[in-house]
C-alpha atoms as a PDB file:
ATOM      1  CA  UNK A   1     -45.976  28.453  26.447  1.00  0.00           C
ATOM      2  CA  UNK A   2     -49.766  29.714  26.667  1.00  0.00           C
ATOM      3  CA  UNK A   3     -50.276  31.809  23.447  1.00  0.00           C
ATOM      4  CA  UNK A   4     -53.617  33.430  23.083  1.00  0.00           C
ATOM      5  CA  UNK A   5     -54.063  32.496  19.646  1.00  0.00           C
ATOM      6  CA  UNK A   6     -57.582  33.209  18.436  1.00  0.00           C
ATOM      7  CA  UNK A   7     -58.385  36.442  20.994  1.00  0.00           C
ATOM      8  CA  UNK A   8     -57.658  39.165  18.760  1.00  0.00           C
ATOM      9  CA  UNK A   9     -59.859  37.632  15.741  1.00  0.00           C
ATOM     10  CA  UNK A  10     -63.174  38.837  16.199  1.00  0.00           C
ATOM     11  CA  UNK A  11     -65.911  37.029  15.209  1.00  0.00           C
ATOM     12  CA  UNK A  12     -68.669  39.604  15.190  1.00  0.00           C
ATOM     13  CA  UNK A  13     -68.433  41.254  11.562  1.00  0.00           C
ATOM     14  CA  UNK A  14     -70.091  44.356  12.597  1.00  0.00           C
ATOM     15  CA  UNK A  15     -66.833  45.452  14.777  1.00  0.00           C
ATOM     16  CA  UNK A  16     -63.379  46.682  13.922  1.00  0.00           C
ATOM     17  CA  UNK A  17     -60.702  43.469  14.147  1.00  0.00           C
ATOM     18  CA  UNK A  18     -57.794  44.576  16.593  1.00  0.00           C
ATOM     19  CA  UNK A  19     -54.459  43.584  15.973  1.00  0.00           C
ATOM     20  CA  UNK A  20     -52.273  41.362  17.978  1.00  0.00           C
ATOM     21  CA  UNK A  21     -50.150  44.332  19.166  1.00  0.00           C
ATOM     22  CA  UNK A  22     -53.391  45.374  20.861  1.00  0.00           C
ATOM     23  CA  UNK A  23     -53.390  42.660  23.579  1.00  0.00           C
ATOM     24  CA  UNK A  24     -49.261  42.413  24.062  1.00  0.00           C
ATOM     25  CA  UNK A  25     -47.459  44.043  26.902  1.00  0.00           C
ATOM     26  CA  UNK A  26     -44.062  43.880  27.807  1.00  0.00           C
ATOM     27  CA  UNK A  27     -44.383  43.386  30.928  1.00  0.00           C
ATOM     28  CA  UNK A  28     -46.468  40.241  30.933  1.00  0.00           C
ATOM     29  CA  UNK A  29     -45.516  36.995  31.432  1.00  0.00           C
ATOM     30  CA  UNK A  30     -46.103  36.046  28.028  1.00  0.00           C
ATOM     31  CA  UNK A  31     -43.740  38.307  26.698  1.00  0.00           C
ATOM     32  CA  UNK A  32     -41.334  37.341  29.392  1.00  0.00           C
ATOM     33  CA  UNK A  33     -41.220  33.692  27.898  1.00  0.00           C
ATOM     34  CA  UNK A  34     -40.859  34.920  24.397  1.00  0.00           C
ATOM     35  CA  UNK A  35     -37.903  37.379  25.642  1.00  0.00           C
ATOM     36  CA  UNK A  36     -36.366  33.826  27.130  1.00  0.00           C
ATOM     37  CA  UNK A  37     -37.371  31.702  24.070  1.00  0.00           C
ATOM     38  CA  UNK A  38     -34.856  33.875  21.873  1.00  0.00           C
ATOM     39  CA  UNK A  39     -32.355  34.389  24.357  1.00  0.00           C
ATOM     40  CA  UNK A  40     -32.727  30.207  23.945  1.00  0.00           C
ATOM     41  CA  UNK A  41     -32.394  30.469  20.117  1.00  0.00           C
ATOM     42  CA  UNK A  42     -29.335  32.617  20.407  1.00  0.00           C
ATOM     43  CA  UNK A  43     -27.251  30.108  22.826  1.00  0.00           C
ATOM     44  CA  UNK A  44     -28.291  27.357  20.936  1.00  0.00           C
ATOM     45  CA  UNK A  45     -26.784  28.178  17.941  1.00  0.00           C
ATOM     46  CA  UNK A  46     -23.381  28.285  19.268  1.00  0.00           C
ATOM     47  CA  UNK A  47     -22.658  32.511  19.327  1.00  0.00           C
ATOM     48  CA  UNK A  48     -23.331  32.769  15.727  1.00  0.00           C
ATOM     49  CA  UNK A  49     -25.889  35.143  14.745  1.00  0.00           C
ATOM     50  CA  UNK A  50     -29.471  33.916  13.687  1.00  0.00           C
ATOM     51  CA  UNK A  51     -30.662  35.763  10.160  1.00  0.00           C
ATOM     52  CA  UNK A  52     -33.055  33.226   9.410  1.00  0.00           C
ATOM     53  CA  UNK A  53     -35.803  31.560  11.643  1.00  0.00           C
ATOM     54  CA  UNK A  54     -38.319  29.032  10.079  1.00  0.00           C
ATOM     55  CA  UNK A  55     -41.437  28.273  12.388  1.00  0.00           C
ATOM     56  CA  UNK A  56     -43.419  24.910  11.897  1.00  0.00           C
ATOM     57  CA  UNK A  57     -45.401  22.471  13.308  1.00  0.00           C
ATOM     58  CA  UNK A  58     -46.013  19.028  12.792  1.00  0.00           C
ATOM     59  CA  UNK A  59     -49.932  19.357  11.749  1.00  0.00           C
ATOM     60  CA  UNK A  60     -52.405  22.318  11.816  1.00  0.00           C
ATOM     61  CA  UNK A  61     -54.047  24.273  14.739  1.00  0.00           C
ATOM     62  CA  UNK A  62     -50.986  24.068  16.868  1.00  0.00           C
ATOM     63  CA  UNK A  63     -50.300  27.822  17.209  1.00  0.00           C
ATOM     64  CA  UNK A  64     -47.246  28.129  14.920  1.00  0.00           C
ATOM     65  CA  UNK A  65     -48.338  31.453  13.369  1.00  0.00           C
ATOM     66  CA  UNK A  66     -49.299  33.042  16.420  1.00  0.00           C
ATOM     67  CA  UNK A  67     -45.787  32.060  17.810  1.00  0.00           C
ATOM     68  CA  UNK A  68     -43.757  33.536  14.950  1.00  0.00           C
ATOM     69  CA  UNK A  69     -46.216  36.598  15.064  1.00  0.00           C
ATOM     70  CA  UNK A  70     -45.527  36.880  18.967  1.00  0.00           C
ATOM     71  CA  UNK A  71     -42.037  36.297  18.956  1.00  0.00           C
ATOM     72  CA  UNK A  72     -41.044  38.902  15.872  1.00  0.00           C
ATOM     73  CA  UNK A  73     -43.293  41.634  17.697  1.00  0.00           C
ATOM     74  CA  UNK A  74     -40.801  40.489  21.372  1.00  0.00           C
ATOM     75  CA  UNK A  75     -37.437  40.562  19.013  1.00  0.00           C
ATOM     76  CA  UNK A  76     -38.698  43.813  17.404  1.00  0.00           C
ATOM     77  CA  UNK A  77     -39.699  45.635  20.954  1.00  0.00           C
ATOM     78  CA  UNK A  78     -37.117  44.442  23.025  1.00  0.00           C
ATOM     79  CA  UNK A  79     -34.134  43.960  21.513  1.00  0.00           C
ATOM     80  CA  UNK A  80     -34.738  46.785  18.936  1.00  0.00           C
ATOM     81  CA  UNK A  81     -33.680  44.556  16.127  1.00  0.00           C
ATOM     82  CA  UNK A  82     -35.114  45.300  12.379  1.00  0.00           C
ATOM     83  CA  UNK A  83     -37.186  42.113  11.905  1.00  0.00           C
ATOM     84  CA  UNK A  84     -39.194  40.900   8.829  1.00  0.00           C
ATOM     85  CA  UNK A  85     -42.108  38.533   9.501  1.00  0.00           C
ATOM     86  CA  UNK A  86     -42.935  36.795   6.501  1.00  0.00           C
ATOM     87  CA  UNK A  87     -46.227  34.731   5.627  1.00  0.00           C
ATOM     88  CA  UNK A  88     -45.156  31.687   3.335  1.00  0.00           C
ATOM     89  CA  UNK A  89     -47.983  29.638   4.407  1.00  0.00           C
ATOM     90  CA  UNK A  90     -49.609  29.887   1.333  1.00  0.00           C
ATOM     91  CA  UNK A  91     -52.104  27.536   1.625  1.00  0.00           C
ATOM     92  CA  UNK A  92     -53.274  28.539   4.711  1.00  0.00           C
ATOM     93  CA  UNK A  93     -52.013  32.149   5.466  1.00  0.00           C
ATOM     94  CA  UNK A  94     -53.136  33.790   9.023  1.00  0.00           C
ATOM     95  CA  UNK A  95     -50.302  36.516   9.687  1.00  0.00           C
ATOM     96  CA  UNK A  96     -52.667  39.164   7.979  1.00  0.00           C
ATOM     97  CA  UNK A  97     -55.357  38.447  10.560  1.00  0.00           C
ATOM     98  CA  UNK A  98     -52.889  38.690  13.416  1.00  0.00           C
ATOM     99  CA  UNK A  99     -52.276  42.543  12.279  1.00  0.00           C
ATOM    100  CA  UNK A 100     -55.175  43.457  10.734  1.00  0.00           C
ATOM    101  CA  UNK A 101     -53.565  43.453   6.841  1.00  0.00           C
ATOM    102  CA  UNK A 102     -54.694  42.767   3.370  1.00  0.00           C
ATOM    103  CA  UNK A 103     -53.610  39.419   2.955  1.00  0.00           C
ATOM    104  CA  UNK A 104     -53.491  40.442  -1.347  1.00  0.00           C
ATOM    105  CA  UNK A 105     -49.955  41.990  -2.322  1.00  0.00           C
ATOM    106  CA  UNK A 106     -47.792  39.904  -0.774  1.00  0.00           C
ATOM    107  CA  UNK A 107     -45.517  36.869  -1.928  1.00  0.00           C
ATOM    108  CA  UNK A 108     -47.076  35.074  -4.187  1.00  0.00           C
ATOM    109  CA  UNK A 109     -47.792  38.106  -6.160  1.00  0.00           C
ATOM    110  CA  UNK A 110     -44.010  38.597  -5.959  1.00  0.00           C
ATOM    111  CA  UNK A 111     -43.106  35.019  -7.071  1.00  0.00           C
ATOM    112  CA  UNK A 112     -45.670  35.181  -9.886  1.00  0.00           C
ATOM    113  CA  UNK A 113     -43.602  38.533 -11.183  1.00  0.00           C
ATOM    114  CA  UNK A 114     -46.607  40.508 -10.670  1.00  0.00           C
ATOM    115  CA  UNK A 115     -45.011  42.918  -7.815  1.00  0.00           C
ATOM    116  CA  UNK A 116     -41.839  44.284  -6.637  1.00  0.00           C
ATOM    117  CA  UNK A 117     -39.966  43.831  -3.384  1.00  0.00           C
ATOM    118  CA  UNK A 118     -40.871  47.080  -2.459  1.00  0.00           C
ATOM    119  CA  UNK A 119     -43.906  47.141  -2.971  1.00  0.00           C
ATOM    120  CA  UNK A 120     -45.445  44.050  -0.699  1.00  0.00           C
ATOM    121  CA  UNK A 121     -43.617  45.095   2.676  1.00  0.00           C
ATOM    122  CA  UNK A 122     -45.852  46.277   4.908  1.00  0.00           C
ATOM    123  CA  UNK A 123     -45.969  48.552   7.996  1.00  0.00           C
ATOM    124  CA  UNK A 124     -46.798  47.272  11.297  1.00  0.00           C
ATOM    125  CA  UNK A 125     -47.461  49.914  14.600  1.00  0.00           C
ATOM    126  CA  UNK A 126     -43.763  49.004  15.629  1.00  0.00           C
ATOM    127  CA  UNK A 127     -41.089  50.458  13.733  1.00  0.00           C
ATOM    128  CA  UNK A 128     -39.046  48.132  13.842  1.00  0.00           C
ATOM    129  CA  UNK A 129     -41.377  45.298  12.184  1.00  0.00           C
ATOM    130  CA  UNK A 130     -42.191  44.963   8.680  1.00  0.00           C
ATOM    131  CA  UNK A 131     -44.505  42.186   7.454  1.00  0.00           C
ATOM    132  CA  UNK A 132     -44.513  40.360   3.916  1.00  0.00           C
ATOM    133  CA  UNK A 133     -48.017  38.724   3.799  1.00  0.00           C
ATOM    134  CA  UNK A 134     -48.963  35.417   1.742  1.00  0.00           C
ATOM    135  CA  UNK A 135     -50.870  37.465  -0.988  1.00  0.00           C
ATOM    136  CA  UNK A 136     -53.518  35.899  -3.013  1.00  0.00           C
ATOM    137  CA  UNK A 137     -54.517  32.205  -3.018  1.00  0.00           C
ATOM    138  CA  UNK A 138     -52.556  30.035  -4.873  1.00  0.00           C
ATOM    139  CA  UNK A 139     -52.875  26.231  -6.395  1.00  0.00           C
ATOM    140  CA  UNK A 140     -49.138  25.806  -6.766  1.00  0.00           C
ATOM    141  CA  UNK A 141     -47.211  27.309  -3.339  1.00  0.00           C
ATOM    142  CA  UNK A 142     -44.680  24.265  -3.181  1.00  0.00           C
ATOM    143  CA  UNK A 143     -43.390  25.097  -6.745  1.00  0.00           C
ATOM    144  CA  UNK A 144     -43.747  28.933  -6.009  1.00  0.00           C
ATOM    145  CA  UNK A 145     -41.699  28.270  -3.079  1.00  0.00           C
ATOM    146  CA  UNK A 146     -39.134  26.372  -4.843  1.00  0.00           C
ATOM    147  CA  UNK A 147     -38.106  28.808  -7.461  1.00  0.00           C
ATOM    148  CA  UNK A 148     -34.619  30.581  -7.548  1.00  0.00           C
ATOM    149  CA  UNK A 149     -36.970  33.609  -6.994  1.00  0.00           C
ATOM    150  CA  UNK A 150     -37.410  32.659  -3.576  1.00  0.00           C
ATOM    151  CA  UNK A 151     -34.076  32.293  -2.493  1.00  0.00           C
ATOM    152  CA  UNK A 152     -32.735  35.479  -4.046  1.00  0.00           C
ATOM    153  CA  UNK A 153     -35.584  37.262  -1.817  1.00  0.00           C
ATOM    154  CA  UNK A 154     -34.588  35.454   1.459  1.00  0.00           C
ATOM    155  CA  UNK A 155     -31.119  36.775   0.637  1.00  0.00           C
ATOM    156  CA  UNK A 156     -32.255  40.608  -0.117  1.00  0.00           C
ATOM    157  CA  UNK A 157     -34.078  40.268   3.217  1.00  0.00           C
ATOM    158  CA  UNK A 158     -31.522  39.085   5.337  1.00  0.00           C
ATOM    159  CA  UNK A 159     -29.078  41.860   3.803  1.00  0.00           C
ATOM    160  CA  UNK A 160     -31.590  44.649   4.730  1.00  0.00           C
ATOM    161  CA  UNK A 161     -32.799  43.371   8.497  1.00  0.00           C
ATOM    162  CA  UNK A 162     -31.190  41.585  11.494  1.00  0.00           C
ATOM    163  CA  UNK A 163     -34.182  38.865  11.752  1.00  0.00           C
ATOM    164  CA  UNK A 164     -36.138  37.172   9.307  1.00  0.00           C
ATOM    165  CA  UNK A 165     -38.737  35.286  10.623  1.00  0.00           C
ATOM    166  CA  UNK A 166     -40.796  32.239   8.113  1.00  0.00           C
ATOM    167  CA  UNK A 167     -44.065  31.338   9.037  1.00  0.00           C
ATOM    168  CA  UNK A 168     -44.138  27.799   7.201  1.00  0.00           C
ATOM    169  CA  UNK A 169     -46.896  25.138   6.715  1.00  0.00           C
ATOM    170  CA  UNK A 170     -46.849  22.491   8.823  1.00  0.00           C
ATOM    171  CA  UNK A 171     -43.544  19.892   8.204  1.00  0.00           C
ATOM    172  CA  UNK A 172     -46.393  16.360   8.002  1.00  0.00           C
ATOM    173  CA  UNK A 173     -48.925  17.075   5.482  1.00  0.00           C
ATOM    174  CA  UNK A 174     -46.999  18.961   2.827  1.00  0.00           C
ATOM    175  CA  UNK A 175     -43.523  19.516   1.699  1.00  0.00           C
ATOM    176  CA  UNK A 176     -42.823  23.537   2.256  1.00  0.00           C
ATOM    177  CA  UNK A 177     -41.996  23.495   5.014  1.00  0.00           C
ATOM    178  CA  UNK A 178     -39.212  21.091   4.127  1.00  0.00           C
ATOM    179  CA  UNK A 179     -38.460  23.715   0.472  1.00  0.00           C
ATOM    180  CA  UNK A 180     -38.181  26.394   3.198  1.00  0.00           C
ATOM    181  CA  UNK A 181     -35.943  24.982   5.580  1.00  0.00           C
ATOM    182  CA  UNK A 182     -33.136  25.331   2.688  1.00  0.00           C
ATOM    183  CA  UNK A 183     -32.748  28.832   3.516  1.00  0.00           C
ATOM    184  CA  UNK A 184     -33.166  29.081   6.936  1.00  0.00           C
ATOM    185  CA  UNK A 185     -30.304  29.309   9.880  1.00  0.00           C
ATOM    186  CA  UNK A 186     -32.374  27.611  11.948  1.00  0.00           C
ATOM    187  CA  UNK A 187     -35.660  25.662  12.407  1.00  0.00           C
ATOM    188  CA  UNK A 188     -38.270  25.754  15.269  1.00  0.00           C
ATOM    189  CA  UNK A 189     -40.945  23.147  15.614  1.00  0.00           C
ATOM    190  CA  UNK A 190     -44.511  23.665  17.578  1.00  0.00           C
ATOM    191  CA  UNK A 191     -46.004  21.521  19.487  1.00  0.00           C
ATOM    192  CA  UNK A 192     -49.756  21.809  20.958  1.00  0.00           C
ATOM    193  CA  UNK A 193     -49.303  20.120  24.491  1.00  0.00           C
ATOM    194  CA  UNK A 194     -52.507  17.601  24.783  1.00  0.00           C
ATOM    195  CA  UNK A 195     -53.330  17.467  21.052  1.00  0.00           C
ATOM    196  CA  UNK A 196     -50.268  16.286  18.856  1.00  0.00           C
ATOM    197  CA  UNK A 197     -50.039  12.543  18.662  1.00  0.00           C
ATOM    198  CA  UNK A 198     -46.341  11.339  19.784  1.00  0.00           C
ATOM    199  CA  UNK A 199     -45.706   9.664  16.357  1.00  0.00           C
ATOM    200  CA  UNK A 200     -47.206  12.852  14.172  1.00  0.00           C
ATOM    201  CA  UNK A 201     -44.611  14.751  16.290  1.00  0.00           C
ATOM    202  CA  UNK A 202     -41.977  12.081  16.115  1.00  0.00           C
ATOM    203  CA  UNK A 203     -42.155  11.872  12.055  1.00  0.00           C
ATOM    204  CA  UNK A 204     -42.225  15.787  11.804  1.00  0.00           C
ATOM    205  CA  UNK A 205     -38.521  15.866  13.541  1.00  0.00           C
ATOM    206  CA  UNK A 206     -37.180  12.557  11.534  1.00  0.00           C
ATOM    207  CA  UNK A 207     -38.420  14.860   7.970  1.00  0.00           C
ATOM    208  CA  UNK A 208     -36.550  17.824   8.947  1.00  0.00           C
ATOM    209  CA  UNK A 209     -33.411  15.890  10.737  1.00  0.00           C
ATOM    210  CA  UNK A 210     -33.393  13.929   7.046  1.00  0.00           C
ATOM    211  CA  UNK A 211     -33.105  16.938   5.512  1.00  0.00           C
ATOM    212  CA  UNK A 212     -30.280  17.944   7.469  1.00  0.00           C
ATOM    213  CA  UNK A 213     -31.745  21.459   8.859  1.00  0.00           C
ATOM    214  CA  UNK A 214     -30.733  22.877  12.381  1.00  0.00           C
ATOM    215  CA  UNK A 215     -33.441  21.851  14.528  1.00  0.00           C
ATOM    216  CA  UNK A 216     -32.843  24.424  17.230  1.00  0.00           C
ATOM    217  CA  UNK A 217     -36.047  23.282  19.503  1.00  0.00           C
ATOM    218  CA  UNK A 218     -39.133  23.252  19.986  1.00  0.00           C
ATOM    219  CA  UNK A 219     -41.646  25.308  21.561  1.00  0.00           C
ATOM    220  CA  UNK A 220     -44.471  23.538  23.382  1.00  0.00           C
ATOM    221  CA  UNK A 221     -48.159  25.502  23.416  1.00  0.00           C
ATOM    222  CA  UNK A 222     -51.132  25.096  25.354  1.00  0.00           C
ATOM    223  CA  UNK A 223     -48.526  23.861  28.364  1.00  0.00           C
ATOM    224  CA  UNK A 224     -51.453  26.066  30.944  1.00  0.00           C
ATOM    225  CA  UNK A 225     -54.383  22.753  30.047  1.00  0.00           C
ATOM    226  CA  UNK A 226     -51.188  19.910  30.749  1.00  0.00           C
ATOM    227  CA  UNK A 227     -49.203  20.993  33.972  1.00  0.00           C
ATOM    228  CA  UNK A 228     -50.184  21.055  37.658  1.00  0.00           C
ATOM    229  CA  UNK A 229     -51.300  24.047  38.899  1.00  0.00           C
ATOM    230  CA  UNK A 230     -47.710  25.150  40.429  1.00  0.00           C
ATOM    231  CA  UNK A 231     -46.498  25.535  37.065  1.00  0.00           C
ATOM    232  CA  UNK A 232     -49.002  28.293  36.633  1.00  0.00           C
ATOM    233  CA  UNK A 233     -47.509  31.761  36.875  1.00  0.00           C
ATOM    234  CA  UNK A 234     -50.325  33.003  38.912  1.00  0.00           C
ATOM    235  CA  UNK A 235     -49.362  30.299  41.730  1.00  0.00           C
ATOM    236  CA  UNK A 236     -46.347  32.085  42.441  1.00  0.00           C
ATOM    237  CA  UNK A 237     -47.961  36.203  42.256  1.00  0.00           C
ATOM    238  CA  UNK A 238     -44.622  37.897  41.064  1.00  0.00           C
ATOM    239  CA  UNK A 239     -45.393  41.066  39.638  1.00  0.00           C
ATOM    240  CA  UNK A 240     -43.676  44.365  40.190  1.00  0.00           C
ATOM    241  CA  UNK A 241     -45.134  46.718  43.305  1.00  0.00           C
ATOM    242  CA  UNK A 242     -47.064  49.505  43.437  1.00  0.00           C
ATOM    243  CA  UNK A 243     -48.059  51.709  46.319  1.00  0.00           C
ATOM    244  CA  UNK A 244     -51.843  50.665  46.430  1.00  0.00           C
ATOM    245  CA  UNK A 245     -50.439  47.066  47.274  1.00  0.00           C
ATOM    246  CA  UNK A 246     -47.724  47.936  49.831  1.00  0.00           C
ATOM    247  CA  UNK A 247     -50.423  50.487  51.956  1.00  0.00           C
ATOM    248  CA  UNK A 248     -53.058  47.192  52.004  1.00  0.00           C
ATOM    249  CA  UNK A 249     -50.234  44.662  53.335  1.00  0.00           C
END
């Protein structure tokens, strides 16, 4: 899985930050893998339908928010589903970069009782994809996380869409991930290929296994640095036809 995590967050100040949905296509073979990563998520949980997706990763930097971000926007285009993409990495939150949001507004100020339901969804440019971002910093997101508030908002989303994807904090350093996995139908762990140590990855699935959550997979990023070059899409040059082409062959 090569994810482009990073592209779409400019550096230079002086110029308008573009959102993820900016660089994604249908058509390309990113969003073919994405298409065949939930396909994978369906089959693997036996027919029954997924509601509730938690995304995680063993440590930081391994992609996991630009995954869940990728994946909603696929589930949202694609299969014309009503998904919900919601930020509760609160201690490091990165979903409102990916679509050029305020990160402010979002769920910690609902968990603090500051804001109402409807008032921290946002808009994305698909229709079908609404985004709950992390909202303002906060020094207590574990205990946030594990109020009864929480859960009766994972249950008002799931009543109102057909997919809610969690973007958690990573399973190793901190316990959320583990809170989070409580109310989720299934649980998807990230792994940067080249960078994760065995045993960081190795502990990461014994924590959520203990806990007794449905480990559906896991989704290995950065595979383009790791594989020989025939694994590379561009080895094989499959891509649709178009009259230019066929006149120079």
């Amino acid at each position: 899985m090569n994810a482009f995590s990073g592209t779409f967050m400019n550096k230079d100040k002086t110029k308008k930050l573009r959102s993820l949905l900016a660089y994604y296509s249908s058509e390309s073979t990113m969003a073919t893998e994405f298409r065949r990563i939930f396909a994978n998520i369906r089959v693997h949980n036996s027919g029954k339908e997924v509601k509730t997706l938690l995304i995680t990763s063993s440590t930081l930097g391994e992609g996991k928010s630009t995954i869940a971000s990728l994946l909603a926007v696929t589930v949202a285009q694609r299969y014309n589903r009503k998904v919900l993409l919601l930020d509760a990495d609160l201690r490091r939150a990165t979903i409102h970069h990916h679509f050029c949001l305020n990160r402010t507004q979002g769920l910690t100020e609902l968990l603090e009782g500051e804001s109402q339901l409807r008032d921290i969804i946002k808009a994305s440019d698909l229709e079908n994809l609404k985004i709950i971002t992390a909202g303002r910093h906060t020094d207590k997101p574990a205990e946030l996380l594990d109020e009864p508030r929480f859960k009766q908002l994972i249950d008002e989303l799931r009543f109102y869409h057909d997919l809610l994807i969690i973007d958690s904090a990573p399973v190793v350093p901190v316990s959320d991930a583990i809170i989070l996995g409580q109310q989720a139908d299934g649980v998807v762990l990230v792994v940067k290929a080249g960078k994760t140590q065995r045993e960081v990855v190795k502990r990461a699935c014994e924590l959520l296994q203990g806990s007794n959550f449905r480990v559906i997979g896991v989704i290995m990023n950065n595979m383009k640095e790791m594989l020989p070059y025939y694994y590379n899409y561009k080895y094989y040059g499959y891509e649709n036809d178009s009259p230019d082409k066929k006149q120079k062959q």
